[in-house]
Protein backbone atom coordinates (compact mmCIF):
# COMPACT_ATOMS: atom_id res chain seq x y z
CA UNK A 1 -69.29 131.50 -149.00
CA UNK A 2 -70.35 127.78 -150.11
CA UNK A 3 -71.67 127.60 -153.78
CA UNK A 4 -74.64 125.51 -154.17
CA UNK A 5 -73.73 122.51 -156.75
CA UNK A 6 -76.84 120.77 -158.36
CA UNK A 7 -75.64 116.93 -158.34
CA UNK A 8 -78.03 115.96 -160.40
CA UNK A 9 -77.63 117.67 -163.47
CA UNK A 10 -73.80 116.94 -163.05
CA UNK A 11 -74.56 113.50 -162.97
CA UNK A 12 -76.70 113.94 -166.27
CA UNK A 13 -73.79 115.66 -167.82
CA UNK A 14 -71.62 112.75 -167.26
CA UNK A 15 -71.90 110.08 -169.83
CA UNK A 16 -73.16 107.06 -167.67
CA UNK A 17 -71.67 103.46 -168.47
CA UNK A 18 -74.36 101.15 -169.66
CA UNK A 19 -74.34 97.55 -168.56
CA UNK A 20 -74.79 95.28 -171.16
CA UNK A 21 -76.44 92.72 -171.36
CA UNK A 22 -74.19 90.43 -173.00
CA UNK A 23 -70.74 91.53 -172.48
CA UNK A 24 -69.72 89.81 -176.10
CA UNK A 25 -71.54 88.03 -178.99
CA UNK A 26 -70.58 84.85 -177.94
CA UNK A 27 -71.86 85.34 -174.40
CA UNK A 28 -74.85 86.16 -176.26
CA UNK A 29 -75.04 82.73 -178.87
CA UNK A 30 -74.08 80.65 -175.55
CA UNK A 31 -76.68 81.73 -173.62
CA UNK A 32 -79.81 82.01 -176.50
CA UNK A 33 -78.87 79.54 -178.69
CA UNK A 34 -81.51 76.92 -177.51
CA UNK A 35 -84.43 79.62 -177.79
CA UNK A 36 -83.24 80.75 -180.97
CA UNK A 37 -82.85 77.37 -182.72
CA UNK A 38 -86.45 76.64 -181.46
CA UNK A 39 -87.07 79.85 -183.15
CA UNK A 40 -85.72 78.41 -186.53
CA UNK A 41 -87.15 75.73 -186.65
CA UNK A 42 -90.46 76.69 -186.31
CA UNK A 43 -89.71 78.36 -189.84
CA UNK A 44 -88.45 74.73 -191.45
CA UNK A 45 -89.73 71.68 -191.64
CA UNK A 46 -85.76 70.00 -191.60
CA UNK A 47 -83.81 70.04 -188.24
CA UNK A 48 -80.73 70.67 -189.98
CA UNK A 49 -82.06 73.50 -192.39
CA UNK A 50 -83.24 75.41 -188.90
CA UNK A 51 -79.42 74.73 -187.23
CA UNK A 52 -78.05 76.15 -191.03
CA UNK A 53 -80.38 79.28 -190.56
CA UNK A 54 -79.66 80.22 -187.53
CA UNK A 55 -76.04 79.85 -188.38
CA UNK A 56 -76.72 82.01 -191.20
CA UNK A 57 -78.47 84.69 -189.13
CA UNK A 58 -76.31 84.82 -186.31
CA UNK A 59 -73.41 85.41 -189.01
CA UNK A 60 -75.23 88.67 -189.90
CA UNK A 61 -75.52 89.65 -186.38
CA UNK A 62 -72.16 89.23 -185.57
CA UNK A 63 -71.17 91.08 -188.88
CA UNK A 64 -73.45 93.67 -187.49
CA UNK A 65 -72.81 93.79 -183.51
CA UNK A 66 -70.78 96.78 -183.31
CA UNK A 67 -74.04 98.94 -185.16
CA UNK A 68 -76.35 97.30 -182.46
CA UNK A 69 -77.38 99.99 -180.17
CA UNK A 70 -79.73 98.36 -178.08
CA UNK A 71 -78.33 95.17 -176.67
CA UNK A 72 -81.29 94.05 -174.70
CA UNK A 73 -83.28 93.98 -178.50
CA UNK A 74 -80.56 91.01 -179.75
CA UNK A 75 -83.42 88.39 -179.60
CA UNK A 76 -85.23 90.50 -181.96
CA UNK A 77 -82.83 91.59 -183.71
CA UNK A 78 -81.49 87.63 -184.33
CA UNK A 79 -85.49 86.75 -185.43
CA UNK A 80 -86.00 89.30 -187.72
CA UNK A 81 -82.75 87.98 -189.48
CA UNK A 82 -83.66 84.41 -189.48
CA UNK A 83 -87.11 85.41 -191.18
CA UNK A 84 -85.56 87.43 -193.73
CA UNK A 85 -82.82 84.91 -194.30
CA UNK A 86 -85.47 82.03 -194.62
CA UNK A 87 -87.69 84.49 -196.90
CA UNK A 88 -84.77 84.74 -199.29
CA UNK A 89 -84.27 80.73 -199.46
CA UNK A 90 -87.65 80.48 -200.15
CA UNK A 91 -87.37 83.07 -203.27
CA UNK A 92 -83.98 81.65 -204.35
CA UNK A 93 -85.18 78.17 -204.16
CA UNK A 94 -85.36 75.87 -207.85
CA UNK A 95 -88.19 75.80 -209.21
CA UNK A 96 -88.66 72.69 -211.58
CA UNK A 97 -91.89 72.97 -212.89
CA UNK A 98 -92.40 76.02 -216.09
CA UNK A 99 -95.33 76.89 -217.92
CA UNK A 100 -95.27 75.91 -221.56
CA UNK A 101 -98.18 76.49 -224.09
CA UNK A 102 -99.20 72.90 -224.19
CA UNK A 103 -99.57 70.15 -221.69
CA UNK A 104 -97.33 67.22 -222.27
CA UNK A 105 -98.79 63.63 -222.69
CA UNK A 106 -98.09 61.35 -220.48
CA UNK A 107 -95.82 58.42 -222.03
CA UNK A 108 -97.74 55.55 -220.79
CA UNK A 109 -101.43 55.60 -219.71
CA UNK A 110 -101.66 55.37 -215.84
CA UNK A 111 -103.88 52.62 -214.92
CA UNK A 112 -107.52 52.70 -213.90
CA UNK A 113 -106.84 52.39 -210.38
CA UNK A 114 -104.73 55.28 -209.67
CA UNK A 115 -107.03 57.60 -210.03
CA UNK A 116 -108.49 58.33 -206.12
CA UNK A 117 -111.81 59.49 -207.74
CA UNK A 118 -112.28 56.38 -209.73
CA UNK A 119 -111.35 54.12 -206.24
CA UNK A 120 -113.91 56.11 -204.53
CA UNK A 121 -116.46 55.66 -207.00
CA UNK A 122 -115.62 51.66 -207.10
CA UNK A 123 -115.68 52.21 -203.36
CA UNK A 124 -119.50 53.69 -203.24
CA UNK A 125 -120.49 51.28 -205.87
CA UNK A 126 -119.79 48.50 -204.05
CA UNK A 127 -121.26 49.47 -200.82
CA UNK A 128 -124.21 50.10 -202.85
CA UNK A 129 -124.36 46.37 -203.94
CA UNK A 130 -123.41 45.22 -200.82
CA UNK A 131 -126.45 46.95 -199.11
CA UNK A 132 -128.57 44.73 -201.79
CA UNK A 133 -127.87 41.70 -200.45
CA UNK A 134 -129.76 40.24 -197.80
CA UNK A 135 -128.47 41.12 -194.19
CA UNK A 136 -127.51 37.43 -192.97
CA UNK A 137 -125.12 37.36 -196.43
CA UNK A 138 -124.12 41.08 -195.88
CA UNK A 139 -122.85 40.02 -192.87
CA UNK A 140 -120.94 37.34 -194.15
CA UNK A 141 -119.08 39.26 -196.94
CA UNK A 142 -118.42 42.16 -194.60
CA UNK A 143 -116.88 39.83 -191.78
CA UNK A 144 -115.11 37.24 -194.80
CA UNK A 145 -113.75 40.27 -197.13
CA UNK A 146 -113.75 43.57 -194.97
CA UNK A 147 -113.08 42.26 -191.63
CA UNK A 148 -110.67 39.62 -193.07
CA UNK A 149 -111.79 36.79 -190.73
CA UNK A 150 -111.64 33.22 -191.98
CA UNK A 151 -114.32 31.19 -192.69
CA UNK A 152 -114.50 29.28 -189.33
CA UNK A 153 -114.05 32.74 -187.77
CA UNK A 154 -116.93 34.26 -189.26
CA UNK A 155 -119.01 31.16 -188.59
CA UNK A 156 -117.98 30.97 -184.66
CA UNK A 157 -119.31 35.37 -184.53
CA UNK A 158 -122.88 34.49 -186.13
CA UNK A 159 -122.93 31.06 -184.61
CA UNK A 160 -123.57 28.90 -187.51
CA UNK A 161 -121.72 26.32 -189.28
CA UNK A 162 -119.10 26.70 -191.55
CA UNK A 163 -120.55 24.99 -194.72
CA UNK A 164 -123.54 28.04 -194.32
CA UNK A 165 -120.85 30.49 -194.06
CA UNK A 166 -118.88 28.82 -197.65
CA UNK A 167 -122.58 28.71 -199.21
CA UNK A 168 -124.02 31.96 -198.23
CA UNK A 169 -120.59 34.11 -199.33
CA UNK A 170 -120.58 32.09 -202.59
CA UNK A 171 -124.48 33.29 -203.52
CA UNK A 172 -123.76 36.23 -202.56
CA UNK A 173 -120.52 36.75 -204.81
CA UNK A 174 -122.78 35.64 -207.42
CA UNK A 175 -124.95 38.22 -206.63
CA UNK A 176 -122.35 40.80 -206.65
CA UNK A 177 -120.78 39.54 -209.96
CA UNK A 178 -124.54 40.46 -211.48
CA UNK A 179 -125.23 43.56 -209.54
CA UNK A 180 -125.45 46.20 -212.89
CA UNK A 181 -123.54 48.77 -211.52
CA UNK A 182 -120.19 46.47 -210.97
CA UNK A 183 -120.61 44.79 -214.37
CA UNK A 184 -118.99 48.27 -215.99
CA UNK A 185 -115.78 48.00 -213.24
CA UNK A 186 -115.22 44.26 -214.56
């Protein structure tokens, strides 16, 4: 009499051998490593920081291989340590600025011209003036001062001489050097 032997729950019962992935960790940092340093540094703005984090990260991993259950998760595994590695430079980082009750002076007055509002508003203002004069000296100062051309180069692009060109930029300077609203920058 033949008994009748299920073969596939005996194969369930047997433990089966999984294949891994990457046979060791440095099978795995050989063949990742150029996916995983892109990963890196995406996260810093230095291409030596990102090499130094994922140094850092793949140090945990290997300190944690053994506990790694599902091999074919490593790339996730490696990210989620970089980001929590780079999240704990960031907090540990040295912070040189502290709050204080009052604001310290500065210990020499900056000049007028660093301040970017200031330039802007010298900026407007002169446009403004600029726009006063007539169009044939507009022309002129925008092509002499803005343009940077010579004065035989702006007279060859509006086809005139050059004593017109020397003449009409000098009235209008004058003009400028009266215009009210430039008088306060002088």
């Amino acid at each position: 009499m033949t008994t009748l032997v299920c073969t596939s729950a005996s194969k369930a019962a047997t433990p089966a051998t999984q294949t891994l992935p990457y046979p060791s960790f440095s099978s795995y940092v050989k063949a990742r490593q150029p996916v995983l340093l892109r990963t890196a540094r995406s996260l810093t703005a230095n291409p030596c920081d990102a090499e130094d984090l994922l140094q850092t990260a793949l140090t945990k991993t290997y300190v944690a291989w053994e506990r790694i259950e599902d091999h074919r998760a490593l790339d996730g595994y490696v990210r989620r340590a970089l980001l929590n590695t780079r999240t704990s430079q960031w907090r540990k980082r040295k912070v040189d600025e502290f709050a204080c009750e009052e604001l310290p002076e500065p210990t020499e007055a900056a000049p007028a011209g660093d301040d970017p509002a200031e330039q802007q508003a010298l900026h407007d203002a002169m446009w403004r003036a600029i726009m006063k004069l007539p169009s044939r000296q507009r022309a002129m100062v925008v092509l002499r001062y803005y343009e940077d051309l010579s004065e035989v180069q702006t007279a060859e692009v509006l086809g005139v001489s050059v004593g017109t060109v020397k003449s009409a930029v000098s009235r209008a300077l004058g003009k400028l050097r009266e215009d009210p609203e430039l008088v306060v920058v002088r």
